[in-house]
Structure formats: structure tokens, C-alpha cells
Protein backbone atom coordinates (compact mmCIF):
# COMPACT_ATOMS: atom_id res chain seq x y z
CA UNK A 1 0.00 0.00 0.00
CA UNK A 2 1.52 3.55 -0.69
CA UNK A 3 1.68 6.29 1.35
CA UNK A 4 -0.89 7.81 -0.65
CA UNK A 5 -3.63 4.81 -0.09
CA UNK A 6 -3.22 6.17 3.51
CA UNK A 7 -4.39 9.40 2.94
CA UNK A 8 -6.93 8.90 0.62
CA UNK A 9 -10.93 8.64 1.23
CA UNK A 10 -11.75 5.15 1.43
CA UNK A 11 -15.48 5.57 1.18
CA UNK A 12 -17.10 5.55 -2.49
CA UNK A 13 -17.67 8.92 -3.75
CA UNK A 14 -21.46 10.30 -3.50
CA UNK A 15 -23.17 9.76 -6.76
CA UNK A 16 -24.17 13.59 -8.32
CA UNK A 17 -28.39 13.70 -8.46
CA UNK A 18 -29.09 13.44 -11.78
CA UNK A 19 -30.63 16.17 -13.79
CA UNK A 20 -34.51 15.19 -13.62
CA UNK A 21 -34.04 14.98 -9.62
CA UNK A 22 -32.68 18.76 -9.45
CA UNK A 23 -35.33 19.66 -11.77
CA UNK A 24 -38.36 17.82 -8.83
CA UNK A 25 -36.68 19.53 -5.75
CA UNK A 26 -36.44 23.11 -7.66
CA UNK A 27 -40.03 22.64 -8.66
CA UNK A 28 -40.91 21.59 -5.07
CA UNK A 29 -39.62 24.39 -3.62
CA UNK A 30 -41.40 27.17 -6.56
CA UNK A 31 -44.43 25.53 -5.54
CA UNK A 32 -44.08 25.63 -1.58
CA UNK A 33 -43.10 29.84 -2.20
CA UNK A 34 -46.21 30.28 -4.34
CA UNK A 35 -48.63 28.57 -2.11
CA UNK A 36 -46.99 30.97 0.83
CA UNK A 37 -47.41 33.64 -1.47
CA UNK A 38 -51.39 33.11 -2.69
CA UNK A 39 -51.97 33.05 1.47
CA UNK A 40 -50.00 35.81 2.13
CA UNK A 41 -52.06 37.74 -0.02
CA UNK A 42 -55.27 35.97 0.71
CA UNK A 43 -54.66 36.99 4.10
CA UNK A 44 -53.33 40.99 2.82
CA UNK A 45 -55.84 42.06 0.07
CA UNK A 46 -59.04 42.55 2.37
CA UNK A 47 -57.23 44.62 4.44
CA UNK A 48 -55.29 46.22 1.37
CA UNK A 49 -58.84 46.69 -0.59
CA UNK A 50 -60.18 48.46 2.61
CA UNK A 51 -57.51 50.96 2.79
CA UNK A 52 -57.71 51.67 -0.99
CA UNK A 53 -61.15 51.61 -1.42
CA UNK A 54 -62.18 52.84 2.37
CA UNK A 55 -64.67 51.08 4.31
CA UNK A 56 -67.64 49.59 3.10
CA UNK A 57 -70.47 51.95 2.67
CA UNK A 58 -73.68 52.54 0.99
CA UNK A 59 -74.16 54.87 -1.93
CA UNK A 60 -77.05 56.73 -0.18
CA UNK A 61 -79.56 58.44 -0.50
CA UNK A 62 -81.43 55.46 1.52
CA UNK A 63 -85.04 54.78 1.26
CA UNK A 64 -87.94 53.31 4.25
CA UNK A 65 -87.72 54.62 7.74
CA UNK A 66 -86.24 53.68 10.81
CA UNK A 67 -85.89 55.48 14.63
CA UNK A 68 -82.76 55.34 16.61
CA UNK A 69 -82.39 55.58 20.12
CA UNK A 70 -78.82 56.90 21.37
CA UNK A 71 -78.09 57.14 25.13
CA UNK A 72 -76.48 59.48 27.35
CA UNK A 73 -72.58 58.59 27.23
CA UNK A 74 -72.44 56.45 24.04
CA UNK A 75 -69.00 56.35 21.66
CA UNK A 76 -69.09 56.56 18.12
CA UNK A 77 -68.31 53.00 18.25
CA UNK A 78 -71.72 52.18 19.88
CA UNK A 79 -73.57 54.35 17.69
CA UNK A 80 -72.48 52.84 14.63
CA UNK A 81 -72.64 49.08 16.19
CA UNK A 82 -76.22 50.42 16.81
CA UNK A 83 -76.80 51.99 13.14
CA UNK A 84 -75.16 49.11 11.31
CA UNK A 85 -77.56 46.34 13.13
CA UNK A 86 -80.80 48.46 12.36
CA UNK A 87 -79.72 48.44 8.67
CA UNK A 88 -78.31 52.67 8.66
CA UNK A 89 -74.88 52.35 7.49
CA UNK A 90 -73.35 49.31 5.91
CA UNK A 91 -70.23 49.09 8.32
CA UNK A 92 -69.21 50.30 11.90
CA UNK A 93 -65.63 51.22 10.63
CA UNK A 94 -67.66 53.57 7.51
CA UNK A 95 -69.68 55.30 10.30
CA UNK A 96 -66.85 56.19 12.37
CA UNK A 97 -64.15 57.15 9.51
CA UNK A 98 -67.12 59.48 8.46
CA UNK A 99 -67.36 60.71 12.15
CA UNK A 100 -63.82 61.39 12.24
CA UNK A 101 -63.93 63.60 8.65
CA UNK A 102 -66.86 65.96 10.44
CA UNK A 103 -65.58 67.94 13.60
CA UNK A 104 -69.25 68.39 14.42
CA UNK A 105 -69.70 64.56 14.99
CA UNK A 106 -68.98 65.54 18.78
CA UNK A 107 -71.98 67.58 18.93
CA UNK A 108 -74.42 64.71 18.32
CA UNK A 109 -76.78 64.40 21.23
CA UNK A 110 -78.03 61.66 22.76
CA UNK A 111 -82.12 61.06 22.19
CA UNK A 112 -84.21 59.23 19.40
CA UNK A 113 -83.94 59.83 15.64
CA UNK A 114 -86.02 59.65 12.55
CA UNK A 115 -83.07 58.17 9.94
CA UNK A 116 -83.72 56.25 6.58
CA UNK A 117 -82.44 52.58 5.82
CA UNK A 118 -79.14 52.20 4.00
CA UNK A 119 -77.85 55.63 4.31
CA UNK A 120 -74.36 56.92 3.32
CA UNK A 121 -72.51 57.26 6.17
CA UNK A 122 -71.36 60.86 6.46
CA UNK A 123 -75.23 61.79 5.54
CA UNK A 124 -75.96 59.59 8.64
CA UNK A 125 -73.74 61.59 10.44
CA UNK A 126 -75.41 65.22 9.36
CA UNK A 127 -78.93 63.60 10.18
CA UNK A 128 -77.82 63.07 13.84
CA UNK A 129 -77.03 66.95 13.57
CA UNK A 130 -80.25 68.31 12.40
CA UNK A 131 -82.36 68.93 15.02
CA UNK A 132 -85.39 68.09 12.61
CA UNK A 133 -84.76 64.86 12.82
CA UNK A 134 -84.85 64.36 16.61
CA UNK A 135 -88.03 62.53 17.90
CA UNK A 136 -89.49 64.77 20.79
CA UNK A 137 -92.87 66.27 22.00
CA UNK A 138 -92.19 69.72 22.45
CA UNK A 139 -94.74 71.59 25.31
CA UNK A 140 -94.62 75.00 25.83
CA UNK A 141 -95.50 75.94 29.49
CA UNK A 142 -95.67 79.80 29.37
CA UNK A 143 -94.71 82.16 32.50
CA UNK A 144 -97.26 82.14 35.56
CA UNK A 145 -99.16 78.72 35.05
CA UNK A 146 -100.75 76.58 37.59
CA UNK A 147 -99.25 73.52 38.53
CA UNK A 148 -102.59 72.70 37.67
CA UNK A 149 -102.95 73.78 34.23
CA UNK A 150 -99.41 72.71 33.72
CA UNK A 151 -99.69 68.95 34.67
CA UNK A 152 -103.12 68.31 32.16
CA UNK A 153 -101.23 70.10 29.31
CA UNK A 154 -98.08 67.72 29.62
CA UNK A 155 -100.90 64.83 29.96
CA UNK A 156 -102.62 66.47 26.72
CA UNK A 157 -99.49 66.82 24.55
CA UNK A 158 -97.77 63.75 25.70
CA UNK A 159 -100.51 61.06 25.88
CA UNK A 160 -99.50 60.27 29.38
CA UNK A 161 -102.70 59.43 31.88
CA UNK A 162 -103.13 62.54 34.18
CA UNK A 163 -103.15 60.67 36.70
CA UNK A 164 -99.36 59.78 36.33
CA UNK A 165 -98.45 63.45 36.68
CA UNK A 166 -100.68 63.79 39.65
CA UNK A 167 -98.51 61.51 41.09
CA UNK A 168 -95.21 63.09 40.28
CA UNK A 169 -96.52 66.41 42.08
CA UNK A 170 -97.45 64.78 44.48
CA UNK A 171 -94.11 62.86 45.05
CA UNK A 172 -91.99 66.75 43.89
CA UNK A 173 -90.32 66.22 46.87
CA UNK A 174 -88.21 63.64 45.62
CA UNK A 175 -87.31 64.74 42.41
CA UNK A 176 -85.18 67.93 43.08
CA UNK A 177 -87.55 70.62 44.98
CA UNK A 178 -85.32 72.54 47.07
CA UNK A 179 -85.69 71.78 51.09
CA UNK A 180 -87.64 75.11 51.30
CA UNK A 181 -90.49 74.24 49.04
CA UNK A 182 -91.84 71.59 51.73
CA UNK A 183 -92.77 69.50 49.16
CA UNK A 184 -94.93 71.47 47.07
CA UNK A 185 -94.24 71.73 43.13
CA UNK A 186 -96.39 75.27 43.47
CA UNK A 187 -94.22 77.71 42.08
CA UNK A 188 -91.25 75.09 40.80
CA UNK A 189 -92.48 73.86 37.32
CA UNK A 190 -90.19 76.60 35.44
CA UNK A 191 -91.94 78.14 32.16
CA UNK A 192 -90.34 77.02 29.50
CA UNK A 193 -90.26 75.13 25.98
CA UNK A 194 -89.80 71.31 26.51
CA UNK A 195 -88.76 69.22 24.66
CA UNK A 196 -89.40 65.25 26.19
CA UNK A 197 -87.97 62.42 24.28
CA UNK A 198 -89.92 59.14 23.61
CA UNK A 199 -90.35 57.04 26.39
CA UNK A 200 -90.05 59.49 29.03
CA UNK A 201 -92.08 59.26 32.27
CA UNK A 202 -93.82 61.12 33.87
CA UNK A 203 -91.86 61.68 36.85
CA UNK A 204 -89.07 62.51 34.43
CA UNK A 205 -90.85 65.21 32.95
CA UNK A 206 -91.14 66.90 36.34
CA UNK A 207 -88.08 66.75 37.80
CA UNK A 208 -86.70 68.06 34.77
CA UNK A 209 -88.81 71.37 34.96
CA UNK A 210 -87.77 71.36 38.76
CA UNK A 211 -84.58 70.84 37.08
CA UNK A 212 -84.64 73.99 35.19
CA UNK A 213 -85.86 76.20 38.18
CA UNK A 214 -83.03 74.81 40.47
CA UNK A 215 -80.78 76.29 37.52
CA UNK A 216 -82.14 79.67 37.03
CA UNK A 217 -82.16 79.95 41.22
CA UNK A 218 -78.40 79.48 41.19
CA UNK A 219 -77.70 81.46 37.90
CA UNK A 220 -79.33 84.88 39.62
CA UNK A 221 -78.05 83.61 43.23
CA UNK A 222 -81.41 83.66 44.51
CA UNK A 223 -81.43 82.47 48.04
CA UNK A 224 -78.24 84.78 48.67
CA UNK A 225 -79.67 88.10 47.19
CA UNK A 226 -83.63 87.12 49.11
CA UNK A 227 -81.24 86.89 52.53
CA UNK A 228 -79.70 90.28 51.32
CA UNK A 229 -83.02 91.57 51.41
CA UNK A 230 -84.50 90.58 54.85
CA UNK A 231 -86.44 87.84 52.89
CA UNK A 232 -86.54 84.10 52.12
CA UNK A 233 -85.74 82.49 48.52
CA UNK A 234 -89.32 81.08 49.33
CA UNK A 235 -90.77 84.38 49.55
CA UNK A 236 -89.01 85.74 47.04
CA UNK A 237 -90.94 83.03 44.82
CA UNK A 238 -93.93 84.41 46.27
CA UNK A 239 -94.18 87.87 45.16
CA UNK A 240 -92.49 86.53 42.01
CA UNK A 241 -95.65 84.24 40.93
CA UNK A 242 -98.18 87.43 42.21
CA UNK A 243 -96.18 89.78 39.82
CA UNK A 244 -96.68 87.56 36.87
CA UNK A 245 -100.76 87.54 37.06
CA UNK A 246 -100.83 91.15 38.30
CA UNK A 247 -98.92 93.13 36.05
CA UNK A 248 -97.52 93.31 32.80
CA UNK A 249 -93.82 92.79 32.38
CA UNK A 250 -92.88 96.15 31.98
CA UNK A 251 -94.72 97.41 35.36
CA UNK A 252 -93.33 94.02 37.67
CA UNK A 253 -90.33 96.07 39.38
CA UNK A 254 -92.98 98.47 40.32
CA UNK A 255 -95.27 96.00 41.01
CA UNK A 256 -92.95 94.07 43.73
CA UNK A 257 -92.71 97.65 44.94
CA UNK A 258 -96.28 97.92 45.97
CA UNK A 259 -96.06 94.40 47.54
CA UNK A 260 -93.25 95.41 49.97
CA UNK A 261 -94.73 98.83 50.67
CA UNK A 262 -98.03 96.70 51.72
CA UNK A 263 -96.20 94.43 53.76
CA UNK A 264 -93.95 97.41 55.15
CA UNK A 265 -97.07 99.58 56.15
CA UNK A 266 -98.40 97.02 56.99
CA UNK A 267 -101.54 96.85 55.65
CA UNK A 268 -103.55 93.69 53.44
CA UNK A 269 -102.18 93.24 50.33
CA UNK A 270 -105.78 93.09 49.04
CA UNK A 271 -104.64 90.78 45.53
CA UNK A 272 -107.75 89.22 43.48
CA UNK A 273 -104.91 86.90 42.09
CA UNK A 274 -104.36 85.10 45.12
CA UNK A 275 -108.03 85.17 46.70
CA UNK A 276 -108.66 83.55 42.81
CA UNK A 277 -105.82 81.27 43.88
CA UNK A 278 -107.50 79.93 47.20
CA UNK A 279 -111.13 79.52 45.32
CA UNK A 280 -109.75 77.72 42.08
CA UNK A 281 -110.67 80.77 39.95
CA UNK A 282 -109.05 82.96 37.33
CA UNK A 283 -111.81 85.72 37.57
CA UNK A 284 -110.93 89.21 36.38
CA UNK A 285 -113.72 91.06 38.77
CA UNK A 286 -114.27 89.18 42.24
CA UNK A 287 -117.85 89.50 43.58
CA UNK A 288 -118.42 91.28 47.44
CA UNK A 289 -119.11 87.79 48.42
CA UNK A 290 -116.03 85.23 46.78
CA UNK A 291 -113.78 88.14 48.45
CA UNK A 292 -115.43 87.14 51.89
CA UNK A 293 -114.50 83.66 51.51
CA UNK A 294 -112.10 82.62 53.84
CA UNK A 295 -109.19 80.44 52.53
CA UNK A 296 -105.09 80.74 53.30
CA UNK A 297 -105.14 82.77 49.97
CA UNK A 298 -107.58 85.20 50.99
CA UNK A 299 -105.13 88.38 51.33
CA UNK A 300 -108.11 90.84 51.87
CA UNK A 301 -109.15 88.74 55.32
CA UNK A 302 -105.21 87.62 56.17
CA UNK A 303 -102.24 89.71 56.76
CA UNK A 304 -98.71 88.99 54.83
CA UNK A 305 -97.99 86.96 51.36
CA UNK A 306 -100.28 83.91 50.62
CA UNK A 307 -98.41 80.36 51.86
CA UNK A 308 -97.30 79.32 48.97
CA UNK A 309 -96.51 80.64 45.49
CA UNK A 310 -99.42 80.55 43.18
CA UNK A 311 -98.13 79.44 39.95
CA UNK A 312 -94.54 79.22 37.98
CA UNK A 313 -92.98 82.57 37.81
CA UNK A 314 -90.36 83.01 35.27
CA UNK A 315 -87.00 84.81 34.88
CA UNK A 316 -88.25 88.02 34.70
CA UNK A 317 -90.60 88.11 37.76
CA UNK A 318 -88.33 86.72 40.35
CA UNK A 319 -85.64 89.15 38.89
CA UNK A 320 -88.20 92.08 39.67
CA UNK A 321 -89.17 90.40 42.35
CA UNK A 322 -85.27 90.62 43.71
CA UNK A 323 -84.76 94.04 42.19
CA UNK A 324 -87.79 95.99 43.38
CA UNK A 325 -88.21 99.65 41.56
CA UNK A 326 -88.06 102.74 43.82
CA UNK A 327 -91.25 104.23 44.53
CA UNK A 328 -93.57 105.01 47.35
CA UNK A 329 -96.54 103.77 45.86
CA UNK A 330 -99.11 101.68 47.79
CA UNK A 331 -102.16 101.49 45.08
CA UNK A 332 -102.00 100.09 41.44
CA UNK A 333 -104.92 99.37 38.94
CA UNK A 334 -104.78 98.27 35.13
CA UNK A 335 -107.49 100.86 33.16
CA UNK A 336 -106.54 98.97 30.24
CA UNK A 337 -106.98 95.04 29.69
CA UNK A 338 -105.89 95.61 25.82
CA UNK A 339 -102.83 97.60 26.55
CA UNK A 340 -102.21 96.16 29.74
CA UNK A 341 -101.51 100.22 30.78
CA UNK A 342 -101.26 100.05 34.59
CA UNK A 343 -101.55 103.01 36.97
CA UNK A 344 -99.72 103.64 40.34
CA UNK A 345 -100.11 106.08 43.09
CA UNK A 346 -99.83 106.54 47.30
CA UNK A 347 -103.15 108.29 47.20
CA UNK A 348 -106.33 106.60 47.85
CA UNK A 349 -108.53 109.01 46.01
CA UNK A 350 -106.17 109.16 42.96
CA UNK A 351 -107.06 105.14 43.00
CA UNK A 352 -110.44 105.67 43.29
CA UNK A 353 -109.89 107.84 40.07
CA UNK A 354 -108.35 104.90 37.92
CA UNK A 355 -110.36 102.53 38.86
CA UNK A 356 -113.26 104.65 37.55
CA UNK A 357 -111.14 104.21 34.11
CA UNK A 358 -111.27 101.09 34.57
CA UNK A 359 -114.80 100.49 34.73
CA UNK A 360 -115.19 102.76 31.80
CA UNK A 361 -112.89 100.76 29.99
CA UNK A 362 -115.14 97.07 30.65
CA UNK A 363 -118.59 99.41 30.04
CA UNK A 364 -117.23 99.87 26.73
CA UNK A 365 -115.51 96.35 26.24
CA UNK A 366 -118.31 93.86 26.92
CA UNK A 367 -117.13 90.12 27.94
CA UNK A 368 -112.98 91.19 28.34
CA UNK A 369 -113.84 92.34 32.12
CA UNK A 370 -116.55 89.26 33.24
């Protein structure tokens, strides 16, 4: 054996695949990549068609008629979940990329809506916007009204049984009155325009007009300015509700003038409102013998304000009734039921004058005086 059989590899040499078995494994392998490939983008082009083509959507206008309820504190996300499963918008991702293109999105407020079916989804959004498209009953409650007359016209415009409001008054004290009010809605129900979503309750509806009154007390500071005066916020509400069926707007700071110069004197305060109040009446001219009858409200027979306020004053009255004109006037009479022109004076006889305008004035206006 040479020294070169030593060195050498004694194991056969490795045969070289042949041609046709490099050409299988190459094709293997083109085939594995492609198959990776096709999933890849199986997996890629939905997402890659979205972002090209943006969410799906539909093409609008939209047609039928559907309402949608959205709740205090909802996201976007839960308003188009809820749009997209009543048939409004065609995706959830749509709704909110249209959201997200109209600053004014954050503005929609929560209540029911009159939308169509199948609606683009930016016109979805400027439907929430429009306020014509909100589902409410809207009752207006005007300045010095009953609780009374205020409580059958929510049961008249909203369909509600009477009797459910009747029950809210009566339970007032739960839903917001302030301590002072001793439970009584009298004088709490604030005059405004109203505007109750579907569904609402009764109760609802009242505590959110006790709502509004609660506001407007702490916007003028009213307990703090009645203190400021000698008087209760209570009181204050009062004079407020007489102002508002004794005088014109233009004559209440003069008006809550004569009321604390009576009271001041002191003397009755001698009011047909409140005696009305007390008998369930609204008469212009009180007979001799309705001003005998003794109730609380009877102001002719009893000394000081009435108990309780005698119907919902607004803004304007309790403001007068805060900010009193000056003016030592103890008499005032309206000659005029048209013009609502009101007369004021210290002197008894100079009353005794107007008031013979005012009878003129119903001699030659039959039915406006009785």
C-alpha cells in the first residue's frame, strides 16, 4: 500500500443527483413559495382593498324609515354598532371614519332619531345633527301657570294618563324641589319650551322642569340676594308668581314695589290673584261675596304673602321680584286690559280715580272684564 492509499478517502464517492431529480426539488420548492405567497395575499388584500377603497359603505340616498335611540354617554363606536344592526350604514368602521372627517360629529346628542335605511354614512352623520330629525314632543309651558294647568297640558301633549303626573306632584319632593319648598311643586315647574324624548315618564318630565328652576335659582343667586333683602328664597318666589298675574312685564319692578310697601305699612295686600288662587278661579272682577270667603289665599281677610306661590314665575318676575323699583306707591290698577296700561299712586282718592277708568274701559268692552 503507498503512502498515498493512507491518505486517501476510502469511502465511495457520493453519486451527483441526476438532472430530472434537481429539476423535482427546484419545482418543489417554486411551488411551496407560491402557495406561501397566494396566502400571504389571501390573508393581505381585504385589508389592502379596505384601505384603498375605504370602508364599506352605501351609496345613499337610503329609502324606508327607521328610529334610533342613542343614550347618554355612548362612543361613536356604539352608535355605529347600533346603526349598522338596524340596517343605517353598511359598516361600523364607515360610520366612524365618516365621524372622524366631520368635527361636528362631537356635537351629536343623545335622544331618538327619525333616519332612513341604507344611508351613506357621512349623511348619517349630518342627520344626527339636524335637530329636525330628533323625535321629541315639544310643550310650551308659558310664565305664571298653575301647577294645575301645567300637569293636564303635559298629559294632553304627551298622551301620558293625568293621573301619572298627579302623582309626580305629588311625590316633587323627591325629584329635586329645594328643602324650602316643603314638598310642594307650586311655584317650581319653570316656564319654558320642553322638549321630552320618547319614552319618558312622567316623573321625568317633572323633575326636569324642577330641574330647570333649580338652575335659574343658582344662575341669579337667589337664596343669597332674598337673605340680602330681609327675605326668604321662598318668599321671594312668592311675590315673584303674584307679579306675573298682576302686572304686565314692563310694570313688575314696580309691582314688587307695591307688595313690599303693603307688607312694610303694613296693611292687606288686598290681591284678586291670590283670593282667585285659594277659590280655584281665574276671575278678572271678584264679587263682594267670593272676596269674603275665607281660605289661606284670601289676602283681603289675612295679613302677609299667601303660603305658597301661586303658579310658575319666570325669569323676569323673580328678577323684579329681587330688584324691586323705587317708589312710594301703595295702590296700582290696570285701566286697560288691551294695553295692559297700569296706573300707580300713594293716594287713595287718585285710585279711586283709575279705577273709575277702569270700569269705563269694561262698560265699553263687553265680555274682556266678566
Amino acid at each position: 500500500m503507498s503512502n498515498i492509499d493512507l491518505f486517501s478517502n476510502s469511502s465511495p464517492a457520493e453519486p451527483k443527483p441526476s438532472r430530472k431529480q434537481s429539476k423535482k426539488k427546484s419545482l418543489g420548492k417554486t411551488i411551496l413559495v407560491v402557495v406561501v405567497i397566494v396566502a400571504i395575499i389571501g390573508l393581505l388584500t381585504p385589508k389592502l382593498m379596505s384601505r384603498l377603497s375605504g370602508a364599506p359603505d352605501f351609496p345613499g340616498p337610503g329609502s324606508g324609515s327607521v328610529q334610533v335611540q342613542i343614550d347618554p354617554g355612548e362612543t361613536l363606536a356604539q352608535i355605529g354598532n347600533n346603526l349598522k344592526a338596524l340596517g343605517v350604514v353598511a359598516s361600523v368602521d364607515g360610520f366612524i371614519d365618516a365621524a372622524n372627517d366631520n368635527p361636528d360629529s362631537a356635537s351629536i346628542a343623545p335622544g331618538a332619531y327619525n333616519l332612513l335605511l341604507e344611508m351613506k354614512s357621512s349623511d348619517a352623520i349630518l342627520a344626527l345633527l339636524d335637530p329636525a330629525n330628533r323625535v321629541v314632543t315639544k310643550v310650551v309651558i308659558p310664565e305664571g301657570k298653575r301647577v294645575s294647568w301645567t300637569i293636564n297640558t303635559l298629559a294632553t301633549e304627551t298622551g301620558i294618563p293625568l293621573a301619572d303626573f298627579e302623582a309626580a306632584v305629588a311625590n316633587a319632593g323627591n325629584l329635586g324641589l329645594p328643602d324650602y319648598a316643603d314638598g310642594n311643586a307650586e311655584g317650581f315647574l319653570f316656564p319654558a319650551t320642553y322638549e321630552f324624548a320618547p319614552g319618558m315618564t312622567a316623573e321625568q318630565m317633572i323633575s326636569e322642569m324642577i330641574a330647570r328652576f333649580n338652575a335659574e335659582a343658582k344662575s341669579i343667586d337667589l337664596e343669597a340676594r332674598a337673605k340680602e333683602m330681609g327675605r326668604t328664597a321662598y318668599e321671594i318666589i312668592t311675590v315673584a308668581s303674584l307679579l306675573e298675574v298682576e302686572g304686565h312685564p314692563r310694570d313688575f319692578t314696580k309691582v314688587a314695589r307695591v307688595v313690599y310697601n303693603r307688607l312694610a305699612e303694613p296693611m292687606p295686600l288686598q290681591f284678586d290673584s291670590s283670593v282667585n288662587y285659594g277659590l280655584g278661579k281665574t276671575d278678572v272682577i271678584l264679587t263682594t261675596e267670593l272676596l269674603n270667603v275665607d281660605t289661606p289665599y284670601n289676602v283681603y281677610l289675612r295679613p302677609g304673602l299667601p303660603p305658597t306661590p301661586i303658579d310658575s314665575p319666570g325669569a323676569e318676575a323673580l328678577e323684579a321680584a329681587l330688584n324691586p323699583a323705587a317708589g312710594d306707591w301703595i295702590y296700582f290698577i290696570t285701566i286697560d286690559l288691551n294695553t295692559q296700561e297700569t296706573k300707580f299712586t300713594r293716594s287713595y282718592e287718585e285710585f279711586l280715580v283709575y279705577k273709575d277708568e277702569f270700569l269705563a274701559f269694561c262698560d265699553a268692552n263687553p265680555g274682556v272684564c266678566f
